[in-house]
N, C-alpha and C. Protein backbone atom coordinates (compact mmCIF):
# COMPACT_ATOMS: atom_id res chain seq x y z
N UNK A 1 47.28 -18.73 31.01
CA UNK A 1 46.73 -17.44 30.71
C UNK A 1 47.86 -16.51 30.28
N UNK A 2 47.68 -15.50 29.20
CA UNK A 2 48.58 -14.60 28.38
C UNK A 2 48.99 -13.55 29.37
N UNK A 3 49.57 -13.26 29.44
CA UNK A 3 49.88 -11.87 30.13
C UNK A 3 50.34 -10.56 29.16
N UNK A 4 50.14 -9.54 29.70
CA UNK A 4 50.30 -8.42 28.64
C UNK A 4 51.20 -8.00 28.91
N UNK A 5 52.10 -7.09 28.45
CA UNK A 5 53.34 -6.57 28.26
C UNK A 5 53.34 -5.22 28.83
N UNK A 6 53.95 -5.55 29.90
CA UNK A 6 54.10 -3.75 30.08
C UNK A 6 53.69 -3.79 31.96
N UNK A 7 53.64 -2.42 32.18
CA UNK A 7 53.30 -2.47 33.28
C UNK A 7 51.84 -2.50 33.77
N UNK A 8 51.07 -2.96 34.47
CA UNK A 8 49.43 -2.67 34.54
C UNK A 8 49.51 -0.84 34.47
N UNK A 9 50.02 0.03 35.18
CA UNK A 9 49.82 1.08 35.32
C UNK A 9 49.95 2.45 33.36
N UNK A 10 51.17 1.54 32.73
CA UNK A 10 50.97 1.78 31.56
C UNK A 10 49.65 1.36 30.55
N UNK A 11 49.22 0.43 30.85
CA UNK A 11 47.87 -0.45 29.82
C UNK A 11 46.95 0.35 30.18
N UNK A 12 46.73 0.86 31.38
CA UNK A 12 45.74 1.55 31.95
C UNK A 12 44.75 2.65 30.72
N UNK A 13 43.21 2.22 30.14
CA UNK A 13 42.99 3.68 29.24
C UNK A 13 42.73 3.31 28.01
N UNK A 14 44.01 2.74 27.55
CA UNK A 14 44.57 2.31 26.31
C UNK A 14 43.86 1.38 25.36
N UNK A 15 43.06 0.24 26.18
CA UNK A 15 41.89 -0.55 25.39
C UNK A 15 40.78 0.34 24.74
N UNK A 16 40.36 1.10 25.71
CA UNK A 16 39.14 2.03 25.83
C UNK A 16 39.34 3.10 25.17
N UNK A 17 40.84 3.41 24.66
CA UNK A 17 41.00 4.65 23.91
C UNK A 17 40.59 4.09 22.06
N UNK A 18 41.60 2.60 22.20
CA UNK A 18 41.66 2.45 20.67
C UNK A 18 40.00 1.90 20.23
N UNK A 19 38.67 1.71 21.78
CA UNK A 19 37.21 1.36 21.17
C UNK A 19 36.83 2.64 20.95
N UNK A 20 36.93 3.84 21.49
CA UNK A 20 36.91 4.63 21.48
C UNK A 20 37.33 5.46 19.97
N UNK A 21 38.27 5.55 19.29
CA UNK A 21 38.62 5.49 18.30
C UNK A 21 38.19 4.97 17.17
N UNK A 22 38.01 3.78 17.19
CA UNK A 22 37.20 2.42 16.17
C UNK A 22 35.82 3.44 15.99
N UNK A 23 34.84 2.94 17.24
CA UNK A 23 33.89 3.80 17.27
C UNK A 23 33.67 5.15 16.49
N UNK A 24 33.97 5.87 16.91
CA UNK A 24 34.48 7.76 16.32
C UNK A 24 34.32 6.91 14.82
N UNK A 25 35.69 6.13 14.00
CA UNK A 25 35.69 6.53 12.68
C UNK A 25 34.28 5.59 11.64
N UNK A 26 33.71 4.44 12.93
CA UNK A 26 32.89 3.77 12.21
C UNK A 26 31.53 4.90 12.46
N UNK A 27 31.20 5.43 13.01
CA UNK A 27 30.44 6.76 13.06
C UNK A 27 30.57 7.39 11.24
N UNK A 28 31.96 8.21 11.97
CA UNK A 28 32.16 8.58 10.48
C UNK A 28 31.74 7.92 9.19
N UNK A 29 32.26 7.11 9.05
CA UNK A 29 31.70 6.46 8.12
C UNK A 29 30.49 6.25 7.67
N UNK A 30 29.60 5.65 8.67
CA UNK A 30 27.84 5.37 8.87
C UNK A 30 27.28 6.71 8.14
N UNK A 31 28.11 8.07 8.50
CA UNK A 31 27.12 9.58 8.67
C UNK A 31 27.67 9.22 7.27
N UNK A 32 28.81 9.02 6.16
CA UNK A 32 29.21 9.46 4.91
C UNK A 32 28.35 8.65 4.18
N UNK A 33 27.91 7.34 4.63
CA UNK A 33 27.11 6.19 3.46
C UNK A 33 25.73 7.51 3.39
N UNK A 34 25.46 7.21 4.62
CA UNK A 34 23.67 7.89 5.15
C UNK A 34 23.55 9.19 3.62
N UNK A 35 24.29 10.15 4.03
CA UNK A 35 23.88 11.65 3.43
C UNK A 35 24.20 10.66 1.45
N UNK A 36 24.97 9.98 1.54
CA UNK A 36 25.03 9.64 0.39
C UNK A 36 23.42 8.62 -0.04
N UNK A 37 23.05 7.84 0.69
CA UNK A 37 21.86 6.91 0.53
C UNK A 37 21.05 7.92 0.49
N UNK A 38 20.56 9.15 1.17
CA UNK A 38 19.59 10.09 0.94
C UNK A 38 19.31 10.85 -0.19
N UNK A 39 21.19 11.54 -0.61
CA UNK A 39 20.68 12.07 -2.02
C UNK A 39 20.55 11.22 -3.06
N UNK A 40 20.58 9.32 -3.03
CA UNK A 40 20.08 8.83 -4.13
C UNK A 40 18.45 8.60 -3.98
N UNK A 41 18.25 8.42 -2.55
CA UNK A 41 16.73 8.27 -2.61
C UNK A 41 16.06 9.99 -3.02
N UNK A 42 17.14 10.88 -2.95
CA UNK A 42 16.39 11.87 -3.51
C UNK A 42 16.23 11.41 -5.06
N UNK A 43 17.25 11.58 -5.26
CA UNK A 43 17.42 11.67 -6.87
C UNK A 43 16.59 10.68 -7.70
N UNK A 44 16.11 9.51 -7.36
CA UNK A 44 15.21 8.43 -7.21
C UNK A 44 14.24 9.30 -7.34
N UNK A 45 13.24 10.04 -6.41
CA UNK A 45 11.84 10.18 -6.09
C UNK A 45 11.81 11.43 -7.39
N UNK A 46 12.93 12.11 -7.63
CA UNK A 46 13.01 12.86 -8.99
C UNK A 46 12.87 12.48 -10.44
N UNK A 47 13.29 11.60 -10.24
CA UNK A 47 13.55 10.91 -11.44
C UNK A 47 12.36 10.04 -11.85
N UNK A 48 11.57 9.47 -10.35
CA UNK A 48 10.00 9.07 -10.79
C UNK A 48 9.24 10.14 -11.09
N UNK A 49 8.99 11.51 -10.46
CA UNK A 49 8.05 12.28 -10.58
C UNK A 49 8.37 12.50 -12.09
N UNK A 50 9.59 12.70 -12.57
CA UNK A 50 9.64 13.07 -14.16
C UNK A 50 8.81 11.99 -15.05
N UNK A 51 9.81 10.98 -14.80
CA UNK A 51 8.87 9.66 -14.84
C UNK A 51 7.56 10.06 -15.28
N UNK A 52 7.02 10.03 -14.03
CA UNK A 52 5.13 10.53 -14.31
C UNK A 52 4.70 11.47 -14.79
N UNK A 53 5.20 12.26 -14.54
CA UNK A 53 4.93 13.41 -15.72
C UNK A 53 5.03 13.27 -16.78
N UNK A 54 6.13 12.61 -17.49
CA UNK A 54 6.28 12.55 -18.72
C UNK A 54 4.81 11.49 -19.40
N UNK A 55 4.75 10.16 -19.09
CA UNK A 55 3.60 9.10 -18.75
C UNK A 55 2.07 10.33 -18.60
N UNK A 56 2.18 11.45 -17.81
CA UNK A 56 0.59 11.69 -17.84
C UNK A 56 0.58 12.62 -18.97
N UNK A 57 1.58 13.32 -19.63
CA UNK A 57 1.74 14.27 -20.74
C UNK A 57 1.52 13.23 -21.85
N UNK A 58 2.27 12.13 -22.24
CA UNK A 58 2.20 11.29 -23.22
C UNK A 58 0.57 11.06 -23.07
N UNK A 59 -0.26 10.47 -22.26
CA UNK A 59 -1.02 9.97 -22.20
C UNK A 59 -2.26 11.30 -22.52
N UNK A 60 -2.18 12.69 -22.28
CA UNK A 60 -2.85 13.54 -22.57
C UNK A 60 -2.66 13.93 -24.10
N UNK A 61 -1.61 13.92 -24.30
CA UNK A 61 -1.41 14.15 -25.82
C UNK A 61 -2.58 12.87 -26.71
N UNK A 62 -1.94 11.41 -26.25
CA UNK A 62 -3.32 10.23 -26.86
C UNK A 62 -4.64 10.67 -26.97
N UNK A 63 -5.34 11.00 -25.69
CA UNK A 63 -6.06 11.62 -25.68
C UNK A 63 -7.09 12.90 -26.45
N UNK A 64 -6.22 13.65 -26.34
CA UNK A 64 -6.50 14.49 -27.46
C UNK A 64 -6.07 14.61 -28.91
N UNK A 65 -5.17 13.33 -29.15
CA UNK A 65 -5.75 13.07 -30.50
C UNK A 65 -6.53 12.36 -30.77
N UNK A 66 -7.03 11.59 -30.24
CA UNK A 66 -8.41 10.59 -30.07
C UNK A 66 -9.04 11.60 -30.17
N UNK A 67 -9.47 12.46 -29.25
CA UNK A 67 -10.52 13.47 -29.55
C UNK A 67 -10.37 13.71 -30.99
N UNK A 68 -9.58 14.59 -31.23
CA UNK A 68 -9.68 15.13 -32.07
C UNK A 68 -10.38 14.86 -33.68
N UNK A 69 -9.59 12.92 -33.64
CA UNK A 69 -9.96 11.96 -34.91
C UNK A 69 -11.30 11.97 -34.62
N UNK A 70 -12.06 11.83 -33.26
CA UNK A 70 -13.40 11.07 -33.16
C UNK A 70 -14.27 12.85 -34.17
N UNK A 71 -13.66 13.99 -33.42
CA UNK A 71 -14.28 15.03 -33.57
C UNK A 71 -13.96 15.31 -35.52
N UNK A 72 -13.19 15.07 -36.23
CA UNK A 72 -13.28 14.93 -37.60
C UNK A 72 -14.09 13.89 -38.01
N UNK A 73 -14.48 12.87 -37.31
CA UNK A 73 -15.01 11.83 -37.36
C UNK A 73 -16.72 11.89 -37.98
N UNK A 74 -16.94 12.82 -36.62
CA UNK A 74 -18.34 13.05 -36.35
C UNK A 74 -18.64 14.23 -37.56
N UNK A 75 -17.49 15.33 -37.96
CA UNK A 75 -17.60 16.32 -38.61
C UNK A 75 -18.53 15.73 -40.33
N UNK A 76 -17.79 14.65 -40.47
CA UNK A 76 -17.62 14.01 -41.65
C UNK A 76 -18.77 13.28 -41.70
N UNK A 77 -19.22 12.57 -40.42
CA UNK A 77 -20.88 12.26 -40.59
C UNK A 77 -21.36 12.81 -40.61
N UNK A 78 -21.64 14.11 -39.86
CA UNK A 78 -22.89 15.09 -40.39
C UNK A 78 -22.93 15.59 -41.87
N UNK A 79 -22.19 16.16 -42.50
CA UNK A 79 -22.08 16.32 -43.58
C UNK A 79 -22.44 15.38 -44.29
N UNK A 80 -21.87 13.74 -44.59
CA UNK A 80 -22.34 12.80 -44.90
C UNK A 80 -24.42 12.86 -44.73
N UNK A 81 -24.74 13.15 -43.62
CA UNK A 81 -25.93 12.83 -43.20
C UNK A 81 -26.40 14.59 -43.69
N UNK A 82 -25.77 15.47 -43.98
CA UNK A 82 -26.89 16.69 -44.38
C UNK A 82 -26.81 16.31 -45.85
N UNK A 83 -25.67 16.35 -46.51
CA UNK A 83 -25.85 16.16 -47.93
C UNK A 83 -27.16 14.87 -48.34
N UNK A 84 -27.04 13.77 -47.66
CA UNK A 84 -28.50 12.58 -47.87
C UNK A 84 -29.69 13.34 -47.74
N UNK A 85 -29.42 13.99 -46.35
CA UNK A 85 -30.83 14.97 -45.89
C UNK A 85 -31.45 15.74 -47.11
N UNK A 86 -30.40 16.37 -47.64
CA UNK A 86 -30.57 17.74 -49.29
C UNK A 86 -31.21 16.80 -49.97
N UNK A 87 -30.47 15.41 -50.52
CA UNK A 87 -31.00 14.95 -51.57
C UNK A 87 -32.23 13.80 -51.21
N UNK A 88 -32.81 14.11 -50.03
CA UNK A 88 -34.07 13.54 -50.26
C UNK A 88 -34.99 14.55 -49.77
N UNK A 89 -34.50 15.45 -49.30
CA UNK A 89 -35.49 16.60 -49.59
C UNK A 89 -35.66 17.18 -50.86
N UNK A 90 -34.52 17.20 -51.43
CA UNK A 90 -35.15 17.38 -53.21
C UNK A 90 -36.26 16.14 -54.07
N UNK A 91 -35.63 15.31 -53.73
CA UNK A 91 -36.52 13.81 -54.08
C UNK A 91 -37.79 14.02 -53.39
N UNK A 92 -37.94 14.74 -52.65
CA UNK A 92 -39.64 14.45 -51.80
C UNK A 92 -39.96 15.26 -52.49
N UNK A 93 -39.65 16.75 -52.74
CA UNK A 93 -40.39 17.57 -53.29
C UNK A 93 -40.83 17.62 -54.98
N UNK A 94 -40.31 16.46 -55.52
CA UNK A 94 -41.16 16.37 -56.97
C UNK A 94 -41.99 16.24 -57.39
């Protein structure tokens, strides 16, 4: 068995100071990752909401140009269908 150096009354503390120590800076450390892992999961949940926003704006814009084509669409059949209407109401009435 090893024996340690020194006197027992000097060793005394000294284990328990340097876990003590270890401890403390691996703390430190843990708290510096943490606040750092948080503002990426912030910056993350930002960066989706833009994300989606941008996705429900794109997708409203589609939208209303769809409308819009269907609504020139329909403009263009009625007209189509009054001008036929004129000329067979002239045709009936001969």
């Amino acid at each position: 068995m090893a024996r340690l150096a020194g006197p027992p009354e000097a060793r005394n503390g000294t284990i328990m100071k340097k876990v003590a120590l270890t401890v403390a800076v691996l703390a430190l450390g843990l708290a510096a990752c943490e606040s750092k892992t948080a503002n990426a999961v912030n910056n993350t949940d930002v960066s989706n909401a833009m994300e989606a926003d941008a996705n429900a704006a794109a997708a409203s814009v589609d939208n209303a140009l769809d409308n819009t084509a269907n609504a020139a669409d329909n403009a263009a059949n009625a007209m189509d269908n009054a001008a036929a209407n004129t000329v067979n109401n002239a045709n009936n009435k001969m």
